[in-house]
N, C-alpha and C. Protein backbone atom coordinates (compact mmCIF):
# COMPACT_ATOMS: atom_id res chain seq x y z
N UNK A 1 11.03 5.62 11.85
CA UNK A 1 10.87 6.23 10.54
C UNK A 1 9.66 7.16 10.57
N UNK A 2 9.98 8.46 10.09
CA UNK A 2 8.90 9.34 9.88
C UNK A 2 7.81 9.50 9.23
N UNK A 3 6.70 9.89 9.12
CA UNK A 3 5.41 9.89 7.88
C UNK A 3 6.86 9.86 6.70
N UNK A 4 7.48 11.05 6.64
CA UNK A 4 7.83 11.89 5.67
C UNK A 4 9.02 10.91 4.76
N UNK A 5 10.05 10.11 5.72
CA UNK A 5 10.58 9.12 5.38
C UNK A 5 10.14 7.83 4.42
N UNK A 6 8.81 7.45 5.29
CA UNK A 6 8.00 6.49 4.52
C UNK A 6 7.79 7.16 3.46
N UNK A 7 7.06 8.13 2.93
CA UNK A 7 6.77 8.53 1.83
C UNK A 7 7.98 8.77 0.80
N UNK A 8 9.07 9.26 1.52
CA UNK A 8 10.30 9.19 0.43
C UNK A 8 10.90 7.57 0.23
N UNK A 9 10.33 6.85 0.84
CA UNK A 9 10.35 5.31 0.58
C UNK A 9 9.57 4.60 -1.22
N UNK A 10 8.52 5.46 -0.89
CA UNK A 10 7.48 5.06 -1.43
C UNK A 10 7.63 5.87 -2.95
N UNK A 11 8.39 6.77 -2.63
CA UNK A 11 8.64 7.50 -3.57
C UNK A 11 9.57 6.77 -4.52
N UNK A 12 10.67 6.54 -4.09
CA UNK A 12 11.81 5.60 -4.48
C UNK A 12 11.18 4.41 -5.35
N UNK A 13 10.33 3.62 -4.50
CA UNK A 13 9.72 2.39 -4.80
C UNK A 13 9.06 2.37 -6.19
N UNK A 14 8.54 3.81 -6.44
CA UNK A 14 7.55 4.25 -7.68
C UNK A 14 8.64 4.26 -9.11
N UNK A 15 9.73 4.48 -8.62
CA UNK A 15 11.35 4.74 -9.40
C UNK A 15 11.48 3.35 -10.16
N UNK A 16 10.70 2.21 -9.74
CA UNK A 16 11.05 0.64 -10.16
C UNK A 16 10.17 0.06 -11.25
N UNK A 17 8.66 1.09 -11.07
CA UNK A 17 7.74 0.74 -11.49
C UNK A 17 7.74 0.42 -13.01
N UNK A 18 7.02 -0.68 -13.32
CA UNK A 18 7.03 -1.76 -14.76
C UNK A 18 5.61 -1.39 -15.06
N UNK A 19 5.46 -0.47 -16.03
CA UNK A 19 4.32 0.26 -16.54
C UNK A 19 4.28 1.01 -17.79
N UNK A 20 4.52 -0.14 -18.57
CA UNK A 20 4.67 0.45 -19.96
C UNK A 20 3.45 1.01 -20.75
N UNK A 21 2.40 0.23 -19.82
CA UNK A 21 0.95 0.53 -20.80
C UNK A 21 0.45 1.94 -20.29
N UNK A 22 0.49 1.85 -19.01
CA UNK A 22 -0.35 2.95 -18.37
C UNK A 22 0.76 4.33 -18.13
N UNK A 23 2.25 4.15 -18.23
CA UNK A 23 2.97 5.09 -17.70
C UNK A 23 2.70 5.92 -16.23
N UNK A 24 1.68 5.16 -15.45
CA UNK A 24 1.69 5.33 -14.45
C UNK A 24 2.73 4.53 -13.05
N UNK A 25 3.09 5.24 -12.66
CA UNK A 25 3.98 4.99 -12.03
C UNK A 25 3.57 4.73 -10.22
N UNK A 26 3.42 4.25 -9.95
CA UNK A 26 3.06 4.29 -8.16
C UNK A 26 3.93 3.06 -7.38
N UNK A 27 4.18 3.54 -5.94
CA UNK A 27 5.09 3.26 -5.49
C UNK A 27 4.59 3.22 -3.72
N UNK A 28 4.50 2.02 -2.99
CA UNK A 28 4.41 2.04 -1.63
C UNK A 28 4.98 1.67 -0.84
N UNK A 29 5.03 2.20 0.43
CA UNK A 29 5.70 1.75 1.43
C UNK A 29 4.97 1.09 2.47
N UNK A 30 5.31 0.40 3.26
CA UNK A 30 4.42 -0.30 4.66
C UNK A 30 5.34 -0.23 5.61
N UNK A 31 4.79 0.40 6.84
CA UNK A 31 5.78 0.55 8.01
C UNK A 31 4.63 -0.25 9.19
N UNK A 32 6.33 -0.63 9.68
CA UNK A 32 5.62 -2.06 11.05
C UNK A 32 5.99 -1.79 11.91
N UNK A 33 5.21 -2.34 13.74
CA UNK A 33 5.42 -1.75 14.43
C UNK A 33 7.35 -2.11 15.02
N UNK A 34 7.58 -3.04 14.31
CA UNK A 34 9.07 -3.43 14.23
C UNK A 34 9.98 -2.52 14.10
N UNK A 35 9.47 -1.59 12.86
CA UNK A 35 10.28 -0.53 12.39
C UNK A 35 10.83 -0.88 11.51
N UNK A 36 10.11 -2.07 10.85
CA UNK A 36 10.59 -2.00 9.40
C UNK A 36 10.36 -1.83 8.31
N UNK A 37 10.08 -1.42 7.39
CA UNK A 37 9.49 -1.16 6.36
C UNK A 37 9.71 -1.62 4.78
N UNK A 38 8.53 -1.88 4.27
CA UNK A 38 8.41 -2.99 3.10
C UNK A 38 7.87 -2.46 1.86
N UNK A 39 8.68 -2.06 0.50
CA UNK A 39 8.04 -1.34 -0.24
C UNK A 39 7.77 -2.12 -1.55
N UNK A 40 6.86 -1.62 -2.41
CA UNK A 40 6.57 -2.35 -3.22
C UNK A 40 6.24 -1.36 -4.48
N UNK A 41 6.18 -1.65 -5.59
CA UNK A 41 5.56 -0.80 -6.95
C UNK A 41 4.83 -1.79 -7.97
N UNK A 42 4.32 -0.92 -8.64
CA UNK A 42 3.54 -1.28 -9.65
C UNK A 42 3.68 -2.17 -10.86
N UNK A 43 3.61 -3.65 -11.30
CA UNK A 43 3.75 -3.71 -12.23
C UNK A 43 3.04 -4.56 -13.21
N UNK A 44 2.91 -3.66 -14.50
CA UNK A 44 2.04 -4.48 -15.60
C UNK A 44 2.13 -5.22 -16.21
N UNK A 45 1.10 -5.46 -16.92
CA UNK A 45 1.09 -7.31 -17.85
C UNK A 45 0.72 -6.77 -18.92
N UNK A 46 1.24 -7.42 -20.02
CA UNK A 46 0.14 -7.15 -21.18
C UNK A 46 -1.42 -8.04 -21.14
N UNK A 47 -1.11 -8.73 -21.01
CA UNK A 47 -2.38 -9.41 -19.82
C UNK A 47 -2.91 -8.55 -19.36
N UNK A 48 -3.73 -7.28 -19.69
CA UNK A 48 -3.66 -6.16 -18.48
C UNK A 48 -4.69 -6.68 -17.15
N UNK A 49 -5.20 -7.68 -17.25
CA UNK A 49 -5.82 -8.72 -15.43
C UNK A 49 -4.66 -9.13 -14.91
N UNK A 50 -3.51 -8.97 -15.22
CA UNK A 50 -2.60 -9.78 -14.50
C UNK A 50 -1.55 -8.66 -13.44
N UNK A 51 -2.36 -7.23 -13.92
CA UNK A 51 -1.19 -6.04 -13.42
C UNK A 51 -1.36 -6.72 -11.90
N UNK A 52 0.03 -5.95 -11.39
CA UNK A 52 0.01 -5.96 -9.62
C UNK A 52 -0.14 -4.72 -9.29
N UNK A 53 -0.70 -4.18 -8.32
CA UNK A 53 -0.66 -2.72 -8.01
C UNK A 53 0.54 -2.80 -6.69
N UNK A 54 1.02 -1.59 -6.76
CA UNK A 54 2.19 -1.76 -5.76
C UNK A 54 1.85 -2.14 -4.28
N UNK A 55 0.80 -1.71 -3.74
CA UNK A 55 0.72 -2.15 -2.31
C UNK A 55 0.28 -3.81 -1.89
N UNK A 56 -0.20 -4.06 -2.91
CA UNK A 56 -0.58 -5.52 -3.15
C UNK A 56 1.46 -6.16 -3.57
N UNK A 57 2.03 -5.74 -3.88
CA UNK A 57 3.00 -6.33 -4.31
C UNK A 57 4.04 -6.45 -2.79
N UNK A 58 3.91 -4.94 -2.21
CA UNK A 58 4.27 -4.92 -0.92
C UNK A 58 3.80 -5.77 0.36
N UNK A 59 2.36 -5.59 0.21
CA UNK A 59 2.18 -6.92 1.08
C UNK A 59 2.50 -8.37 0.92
N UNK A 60 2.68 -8.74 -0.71
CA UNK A 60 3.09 -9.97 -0.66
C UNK A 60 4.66 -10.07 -0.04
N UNK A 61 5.45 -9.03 -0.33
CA UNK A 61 6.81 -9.30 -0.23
C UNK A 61 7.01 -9.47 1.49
N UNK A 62 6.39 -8.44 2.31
CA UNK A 62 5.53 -8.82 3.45
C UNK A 62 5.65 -10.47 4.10
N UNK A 63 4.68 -10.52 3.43
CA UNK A 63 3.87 -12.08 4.13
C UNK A 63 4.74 -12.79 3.72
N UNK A 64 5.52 -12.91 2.60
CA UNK A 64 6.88 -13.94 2.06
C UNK A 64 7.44 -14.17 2.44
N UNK A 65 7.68 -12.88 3.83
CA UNK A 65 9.04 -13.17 4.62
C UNK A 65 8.49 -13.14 6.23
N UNK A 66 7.16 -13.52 6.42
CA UNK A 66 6.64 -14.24 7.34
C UNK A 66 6.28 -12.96 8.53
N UNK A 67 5.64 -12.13 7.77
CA UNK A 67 5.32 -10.99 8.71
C UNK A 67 3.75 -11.28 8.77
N UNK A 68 3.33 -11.42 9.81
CA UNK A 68 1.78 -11.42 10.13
C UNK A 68 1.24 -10.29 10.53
N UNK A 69 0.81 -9.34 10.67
CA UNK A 69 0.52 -7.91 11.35
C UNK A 69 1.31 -6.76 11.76
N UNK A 70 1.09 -5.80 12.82
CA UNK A 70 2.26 -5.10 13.28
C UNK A 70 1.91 -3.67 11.72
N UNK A 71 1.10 -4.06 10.91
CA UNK A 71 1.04 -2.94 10.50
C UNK A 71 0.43 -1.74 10.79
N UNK A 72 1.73 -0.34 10.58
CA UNK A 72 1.15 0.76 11.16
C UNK A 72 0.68 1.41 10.48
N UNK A 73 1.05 1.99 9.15
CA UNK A 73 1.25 2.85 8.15
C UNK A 73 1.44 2.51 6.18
N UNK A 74 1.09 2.96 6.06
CA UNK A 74 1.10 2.41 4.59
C UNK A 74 1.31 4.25 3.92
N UNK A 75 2.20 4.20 2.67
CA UNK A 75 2.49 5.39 2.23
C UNK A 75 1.93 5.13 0.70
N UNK A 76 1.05 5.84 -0.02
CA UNK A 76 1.14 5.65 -1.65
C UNK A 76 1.33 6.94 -2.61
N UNK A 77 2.66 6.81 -3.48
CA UNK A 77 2.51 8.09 -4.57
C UNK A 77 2.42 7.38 -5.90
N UNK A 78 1.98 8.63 -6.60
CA UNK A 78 1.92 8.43 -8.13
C UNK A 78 1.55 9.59 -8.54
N UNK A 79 1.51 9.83 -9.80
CA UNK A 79 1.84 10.70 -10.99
C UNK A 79 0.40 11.19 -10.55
N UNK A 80 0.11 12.31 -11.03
CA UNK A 80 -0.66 13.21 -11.01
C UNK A 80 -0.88 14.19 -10.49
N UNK A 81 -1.86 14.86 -10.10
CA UNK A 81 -2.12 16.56 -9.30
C UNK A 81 -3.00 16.46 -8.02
N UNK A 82 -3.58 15.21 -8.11
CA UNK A 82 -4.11 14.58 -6.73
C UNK A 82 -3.83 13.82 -5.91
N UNK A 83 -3.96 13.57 -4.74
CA UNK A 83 -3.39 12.23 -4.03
C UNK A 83 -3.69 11.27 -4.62
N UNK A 84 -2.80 9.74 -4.27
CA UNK A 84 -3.31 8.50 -4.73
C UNK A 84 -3.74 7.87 -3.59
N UNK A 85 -4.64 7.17 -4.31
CA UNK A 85 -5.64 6.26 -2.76
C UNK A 85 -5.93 4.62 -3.32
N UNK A 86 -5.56 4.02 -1.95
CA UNK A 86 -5.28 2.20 -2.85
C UNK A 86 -6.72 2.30 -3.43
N UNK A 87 -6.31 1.40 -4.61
CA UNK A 87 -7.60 0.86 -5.37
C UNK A 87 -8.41 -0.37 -4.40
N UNK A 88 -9.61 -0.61 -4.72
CA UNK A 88 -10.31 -1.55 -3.94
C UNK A 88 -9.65 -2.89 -3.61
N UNK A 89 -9.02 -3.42 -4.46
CA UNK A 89 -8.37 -4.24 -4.33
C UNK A 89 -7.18 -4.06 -3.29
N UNK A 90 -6.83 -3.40 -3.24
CA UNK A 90 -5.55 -3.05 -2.57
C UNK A 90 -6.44 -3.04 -0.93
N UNK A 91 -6.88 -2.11 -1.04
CA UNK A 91 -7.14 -2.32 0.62
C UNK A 91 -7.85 -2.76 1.15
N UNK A 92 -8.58 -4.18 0.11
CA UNK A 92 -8.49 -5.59 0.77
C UNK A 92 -7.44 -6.19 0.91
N UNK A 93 -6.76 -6.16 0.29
CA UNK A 93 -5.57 -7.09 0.89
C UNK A 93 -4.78 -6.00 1.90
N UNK A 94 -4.68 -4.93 2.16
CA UNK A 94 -4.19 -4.04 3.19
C UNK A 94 -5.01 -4.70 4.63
N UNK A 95 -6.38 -4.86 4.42
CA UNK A 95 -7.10 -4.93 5.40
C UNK A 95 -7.06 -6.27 5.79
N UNK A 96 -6.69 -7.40 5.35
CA UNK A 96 -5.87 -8.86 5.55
C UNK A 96 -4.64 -8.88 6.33
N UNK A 97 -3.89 -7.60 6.10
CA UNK A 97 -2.65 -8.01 6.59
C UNK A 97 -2.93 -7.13 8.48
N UNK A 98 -3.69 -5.89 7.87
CA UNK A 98 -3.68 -5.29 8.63
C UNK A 98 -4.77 -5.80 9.92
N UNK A 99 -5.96 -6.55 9.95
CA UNK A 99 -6.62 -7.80 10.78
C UNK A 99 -5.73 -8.97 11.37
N UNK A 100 -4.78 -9.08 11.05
CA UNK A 100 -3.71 -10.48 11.65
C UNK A 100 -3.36 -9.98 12.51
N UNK A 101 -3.01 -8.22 12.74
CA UNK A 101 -1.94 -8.06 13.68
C UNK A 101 -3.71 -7.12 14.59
N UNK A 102 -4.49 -7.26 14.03
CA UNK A 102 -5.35 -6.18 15.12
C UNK A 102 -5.06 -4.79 15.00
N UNK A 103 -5.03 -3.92 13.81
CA UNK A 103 -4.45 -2.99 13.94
C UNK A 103 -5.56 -2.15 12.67
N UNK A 104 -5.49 -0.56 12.96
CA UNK A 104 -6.24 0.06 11.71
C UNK A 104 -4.95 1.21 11.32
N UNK A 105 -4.10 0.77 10.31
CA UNK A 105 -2.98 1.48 9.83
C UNK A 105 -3.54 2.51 8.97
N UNK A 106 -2.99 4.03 9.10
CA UNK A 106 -2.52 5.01 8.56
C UNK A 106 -2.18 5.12 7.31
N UNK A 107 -3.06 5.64 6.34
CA UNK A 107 -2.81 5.31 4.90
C UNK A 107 -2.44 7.05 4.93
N UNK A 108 -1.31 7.22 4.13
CA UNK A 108 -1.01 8.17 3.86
C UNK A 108 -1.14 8.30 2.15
N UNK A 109 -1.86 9.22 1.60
CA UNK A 109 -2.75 9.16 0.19
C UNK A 109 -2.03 10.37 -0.60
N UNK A 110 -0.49 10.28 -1.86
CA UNK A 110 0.14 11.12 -1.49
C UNK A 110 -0.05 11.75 -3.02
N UNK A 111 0.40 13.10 -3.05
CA UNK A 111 -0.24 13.93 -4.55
C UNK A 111 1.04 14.92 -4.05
N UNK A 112 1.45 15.80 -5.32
CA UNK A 112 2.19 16.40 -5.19
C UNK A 112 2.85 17.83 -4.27
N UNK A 113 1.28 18.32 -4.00
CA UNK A 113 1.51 19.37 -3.36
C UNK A 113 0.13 18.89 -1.77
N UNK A 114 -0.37 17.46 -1.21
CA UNK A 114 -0.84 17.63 -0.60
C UNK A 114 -0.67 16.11 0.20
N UNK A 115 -0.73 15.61 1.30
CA UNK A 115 -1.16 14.24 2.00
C UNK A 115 -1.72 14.39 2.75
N UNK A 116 -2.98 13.27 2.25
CA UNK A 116 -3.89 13.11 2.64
C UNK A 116 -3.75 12.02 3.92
N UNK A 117 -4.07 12.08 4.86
CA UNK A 117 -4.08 10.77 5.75
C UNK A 117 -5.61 10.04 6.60
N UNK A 118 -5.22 8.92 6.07
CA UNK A 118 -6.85 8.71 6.42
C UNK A 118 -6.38 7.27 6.90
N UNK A 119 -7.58 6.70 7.88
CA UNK A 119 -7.16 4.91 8.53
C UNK A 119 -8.00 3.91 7.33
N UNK A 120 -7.16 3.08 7.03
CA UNK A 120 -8.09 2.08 6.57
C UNK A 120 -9.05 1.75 6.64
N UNK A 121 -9.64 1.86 8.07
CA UNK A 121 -11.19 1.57 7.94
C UNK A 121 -11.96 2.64 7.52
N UNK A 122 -11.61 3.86 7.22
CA UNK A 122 -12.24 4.54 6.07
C UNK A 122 -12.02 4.89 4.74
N UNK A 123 -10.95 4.02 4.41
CA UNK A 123 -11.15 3.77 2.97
C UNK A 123 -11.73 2.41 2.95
N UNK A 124 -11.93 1.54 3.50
CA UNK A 124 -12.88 0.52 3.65
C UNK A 124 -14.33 0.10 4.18
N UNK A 125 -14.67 0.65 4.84
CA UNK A 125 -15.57 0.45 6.20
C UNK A 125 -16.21 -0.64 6.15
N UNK A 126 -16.40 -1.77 7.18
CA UNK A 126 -17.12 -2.76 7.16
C UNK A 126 -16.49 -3.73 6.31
N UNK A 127 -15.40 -3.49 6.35
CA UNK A 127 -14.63 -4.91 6.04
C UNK A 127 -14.71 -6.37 6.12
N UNK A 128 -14.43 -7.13 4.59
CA UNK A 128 -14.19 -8.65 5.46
C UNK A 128 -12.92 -9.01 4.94
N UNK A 129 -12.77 -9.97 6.34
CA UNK A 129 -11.82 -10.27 6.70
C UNK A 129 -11.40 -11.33 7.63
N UNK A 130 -10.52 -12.04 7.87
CA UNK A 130 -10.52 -13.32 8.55
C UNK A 130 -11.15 -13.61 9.65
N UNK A 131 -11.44 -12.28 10.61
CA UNK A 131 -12.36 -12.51 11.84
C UNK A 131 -13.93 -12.90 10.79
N UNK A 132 -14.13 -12.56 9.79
CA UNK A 132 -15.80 -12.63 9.21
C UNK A 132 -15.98 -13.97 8.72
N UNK A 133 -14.49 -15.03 9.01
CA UNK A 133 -15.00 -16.14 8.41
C UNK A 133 -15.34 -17.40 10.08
N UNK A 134 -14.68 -16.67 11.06
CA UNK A 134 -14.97 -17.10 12.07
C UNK A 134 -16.63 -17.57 12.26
């Protein structure tokens, strides 16, 4: 699967999104070195502490079905004129899944007319993570 594929993954995924409060819409994909890929979207609570953000939803669906690492790539879109880039939360738990398998996956950060691609460890740097509890 291509950058460009994943992102029309991710795109799709954003199509599901449960976001009545924010009308924001976002949508991700996760590609493994398997070649398979796991997408996830956004959805809110009126609870608004209880929202899921989509890549957090993707990794759970992920780990549910007993994937430990192997991540290569991660794709994120949403509404606006800029790229989207996981929220903090998100790429801690990106950086959980992505430490099991030993790997620094490809975040592709996607906006309408531009993608951005950057590795996790620089939307993170100095991460913790299960090696930090060693």
């Amino acid at each position: 699967m291509t950058d460009e594929d994943l992102i029309a993954a991710a795109r799709e995924a954003a199509g599901n999104s449960y976001s009545p409060y924010s009308n924001f819409a976002v949508g991700s994909a996760l590609r493994f070195s398997d070649g398979s890929v796991v997408t996830g979207t956004n959805i809110e609570n009126a609870s608004y502490g209880l929202a899921l953000c989509a890549e957090t939803v993707a990794v759970s669906k992920a780990m549910a079905d007993g994937v430990r690492g192997g991540l290569e790539a991660v794709a994120v879109t949403g509404p606006g004129d800029a790229p989207i880039t996981p929220c903090g939360r998100c790429r801690q738990v990106l950086n959980e899944l992505a430490q099991l398998g030993g790997t620094d996956p490809l975040v592709l950060c996607v906006g309408p007319e531009e993608v951005r691609r950057v590795r996790l460890s620089e939307l993170l740097p100095d991460a913790f993570g299960p090696a930090s509890l060693d």
